[in-house]
N, C-alpha and C. Protein backbone atom coordinates (compact mmCIF):
# COMPACT_ATOMS: atom_id res chain seq x y z
N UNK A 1 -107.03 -52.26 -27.19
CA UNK A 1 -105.69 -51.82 -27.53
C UNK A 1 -104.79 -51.94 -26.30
N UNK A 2 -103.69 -52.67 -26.79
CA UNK A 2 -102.55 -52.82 -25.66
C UNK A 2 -102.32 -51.59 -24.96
N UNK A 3 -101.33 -51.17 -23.68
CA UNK A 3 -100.76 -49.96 -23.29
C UNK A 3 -99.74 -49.80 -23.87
N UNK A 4 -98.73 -49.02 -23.92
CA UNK A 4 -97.88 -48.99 -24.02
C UNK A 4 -96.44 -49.69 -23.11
N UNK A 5 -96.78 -49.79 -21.86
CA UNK A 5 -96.31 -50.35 -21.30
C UNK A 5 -96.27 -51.97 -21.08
N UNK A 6 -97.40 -52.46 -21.57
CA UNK A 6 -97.67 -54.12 -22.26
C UNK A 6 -96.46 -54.44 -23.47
N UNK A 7 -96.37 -53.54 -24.39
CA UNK A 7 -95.89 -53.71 -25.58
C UNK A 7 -93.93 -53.24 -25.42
N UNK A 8 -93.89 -52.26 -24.71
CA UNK A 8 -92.63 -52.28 -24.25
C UNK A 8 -92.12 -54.04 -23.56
N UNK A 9 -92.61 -53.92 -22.81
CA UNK A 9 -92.46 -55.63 -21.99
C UNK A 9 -92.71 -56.78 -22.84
N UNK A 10 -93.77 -57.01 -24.02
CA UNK A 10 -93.06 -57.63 -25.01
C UNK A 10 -92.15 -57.79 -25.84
N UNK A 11 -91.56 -56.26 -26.09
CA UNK A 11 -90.75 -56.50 -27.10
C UNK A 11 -89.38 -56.87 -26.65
N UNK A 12 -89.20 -57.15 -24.77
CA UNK A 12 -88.21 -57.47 -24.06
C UNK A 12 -87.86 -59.35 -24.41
N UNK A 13 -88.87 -59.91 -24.87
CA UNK A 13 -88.78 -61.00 -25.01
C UNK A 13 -89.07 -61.35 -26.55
N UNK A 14 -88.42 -62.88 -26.82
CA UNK A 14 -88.78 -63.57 -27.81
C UNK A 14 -88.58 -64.90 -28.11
N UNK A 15 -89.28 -66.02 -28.91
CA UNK A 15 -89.13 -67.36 -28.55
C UNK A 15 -87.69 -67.82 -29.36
N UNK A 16 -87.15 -68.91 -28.52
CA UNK A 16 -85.93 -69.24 -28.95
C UNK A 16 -86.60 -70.74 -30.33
N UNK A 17 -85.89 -70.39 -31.05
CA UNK A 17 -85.73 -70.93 -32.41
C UNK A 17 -85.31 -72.87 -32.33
N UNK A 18 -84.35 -72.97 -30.77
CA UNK A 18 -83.61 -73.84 -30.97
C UNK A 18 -84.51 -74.83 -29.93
N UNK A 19 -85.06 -74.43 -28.89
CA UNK A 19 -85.64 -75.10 -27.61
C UNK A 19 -87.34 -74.70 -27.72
N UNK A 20 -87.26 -73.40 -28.15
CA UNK A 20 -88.81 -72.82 -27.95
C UNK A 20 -89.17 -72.59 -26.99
N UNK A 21 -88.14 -71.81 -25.62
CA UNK A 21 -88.51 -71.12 -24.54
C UNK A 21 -88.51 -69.67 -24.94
N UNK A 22 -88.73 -68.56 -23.76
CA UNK A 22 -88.56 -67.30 -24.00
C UNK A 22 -87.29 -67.00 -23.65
N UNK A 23 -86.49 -65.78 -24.39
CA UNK A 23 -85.48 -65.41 -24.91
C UNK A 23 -85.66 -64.15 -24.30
N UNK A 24 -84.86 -63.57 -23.04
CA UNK A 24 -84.58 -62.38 -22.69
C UNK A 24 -84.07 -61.07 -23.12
N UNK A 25 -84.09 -60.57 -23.40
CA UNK A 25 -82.97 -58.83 -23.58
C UNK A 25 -81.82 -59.32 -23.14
N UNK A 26 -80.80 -59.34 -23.23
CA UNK A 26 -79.32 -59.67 -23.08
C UNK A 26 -78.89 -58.23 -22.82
N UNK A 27 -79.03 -58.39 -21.10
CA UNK A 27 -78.16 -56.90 -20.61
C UNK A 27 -77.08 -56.93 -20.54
N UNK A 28 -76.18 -57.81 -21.09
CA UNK A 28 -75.33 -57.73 -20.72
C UNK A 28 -74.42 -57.48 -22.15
N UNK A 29 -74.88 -57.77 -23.07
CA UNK A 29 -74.29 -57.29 -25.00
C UNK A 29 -73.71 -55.83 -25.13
N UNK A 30 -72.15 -55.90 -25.29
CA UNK A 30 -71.46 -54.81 -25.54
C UNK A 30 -72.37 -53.81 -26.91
N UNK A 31 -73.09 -54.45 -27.68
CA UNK A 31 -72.65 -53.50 -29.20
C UNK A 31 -74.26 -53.10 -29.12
N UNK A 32 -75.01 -53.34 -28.33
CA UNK A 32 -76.69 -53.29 -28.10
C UNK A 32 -76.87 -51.53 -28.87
N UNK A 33 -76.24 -50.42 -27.62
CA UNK A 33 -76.44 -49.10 -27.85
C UNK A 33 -75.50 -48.47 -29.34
N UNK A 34 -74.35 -49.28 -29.67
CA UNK A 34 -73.81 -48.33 -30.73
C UNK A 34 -74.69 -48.75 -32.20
N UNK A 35 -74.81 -49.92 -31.89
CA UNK A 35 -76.06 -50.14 -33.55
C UNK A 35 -77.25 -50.21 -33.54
N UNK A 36 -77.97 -50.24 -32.39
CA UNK A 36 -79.09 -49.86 -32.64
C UNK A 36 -79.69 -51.21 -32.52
N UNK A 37 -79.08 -52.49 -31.82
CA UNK A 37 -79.55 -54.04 -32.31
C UNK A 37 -80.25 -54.10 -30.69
N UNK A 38 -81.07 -55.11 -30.76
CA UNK A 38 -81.66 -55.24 -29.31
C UNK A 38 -80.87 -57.35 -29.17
N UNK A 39 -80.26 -57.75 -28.60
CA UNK A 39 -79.65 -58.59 -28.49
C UNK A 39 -80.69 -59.70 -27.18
N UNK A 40 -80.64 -60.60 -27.50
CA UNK A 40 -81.67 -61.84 -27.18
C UNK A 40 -80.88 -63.42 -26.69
N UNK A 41 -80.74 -63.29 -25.44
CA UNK A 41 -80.01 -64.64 -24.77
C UNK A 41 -81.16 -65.58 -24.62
N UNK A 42 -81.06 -66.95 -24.57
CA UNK A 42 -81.77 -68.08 -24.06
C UNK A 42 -81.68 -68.26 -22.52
N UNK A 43 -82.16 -68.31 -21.60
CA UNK A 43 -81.78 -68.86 -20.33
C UNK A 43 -81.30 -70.60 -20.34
N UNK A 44 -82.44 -70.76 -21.28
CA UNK A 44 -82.25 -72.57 -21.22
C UNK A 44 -81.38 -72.87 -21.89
N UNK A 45 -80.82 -72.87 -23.29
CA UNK A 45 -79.91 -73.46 -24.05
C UNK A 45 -78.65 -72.26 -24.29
N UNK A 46 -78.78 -71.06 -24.30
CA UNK A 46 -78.04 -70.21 -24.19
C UNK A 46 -77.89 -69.86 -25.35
N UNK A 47 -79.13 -69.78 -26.37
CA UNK A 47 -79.13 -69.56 -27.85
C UNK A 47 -78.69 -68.21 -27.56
N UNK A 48 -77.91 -67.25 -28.69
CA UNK A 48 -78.21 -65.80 -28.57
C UNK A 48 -78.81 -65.28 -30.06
N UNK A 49 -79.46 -64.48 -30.19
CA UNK A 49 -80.04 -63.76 -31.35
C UNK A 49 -79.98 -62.39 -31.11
N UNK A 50 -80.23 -61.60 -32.31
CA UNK A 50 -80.29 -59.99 -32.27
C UNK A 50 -81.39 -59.44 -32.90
N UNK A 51 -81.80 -58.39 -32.70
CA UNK A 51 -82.92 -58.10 -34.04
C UNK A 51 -82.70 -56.20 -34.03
N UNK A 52 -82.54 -55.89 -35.53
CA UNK A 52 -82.31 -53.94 -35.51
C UNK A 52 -83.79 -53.67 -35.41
């Protein structure tokens, strides 16, 4: 069984759809804390995604 702290640090990432690199937490997304969305930048292509 994972830690908890493994699974936090995954859920910081996810694969981009468009290139198929990993997809960061986007610290920098105004609307992240009022809805509840966790927001997802590309480094490489600059895809962005969200997920509630």
């Amino acid at each position: 069984m994972k830690s908890t702290c493994e699974n936090k640090e995954k859920s910081l990432e996810t694969i981009c759809p468009i290139c198929g690199e990993i997809m960061k937490k986007d610290l920098y997304a105004y609307d992240s804390i009022e809805n509840g969305k966790i927001n997802y930048k590309c480094e490489n292509c600059g895809h962005k995604s969200s997920k509630i």
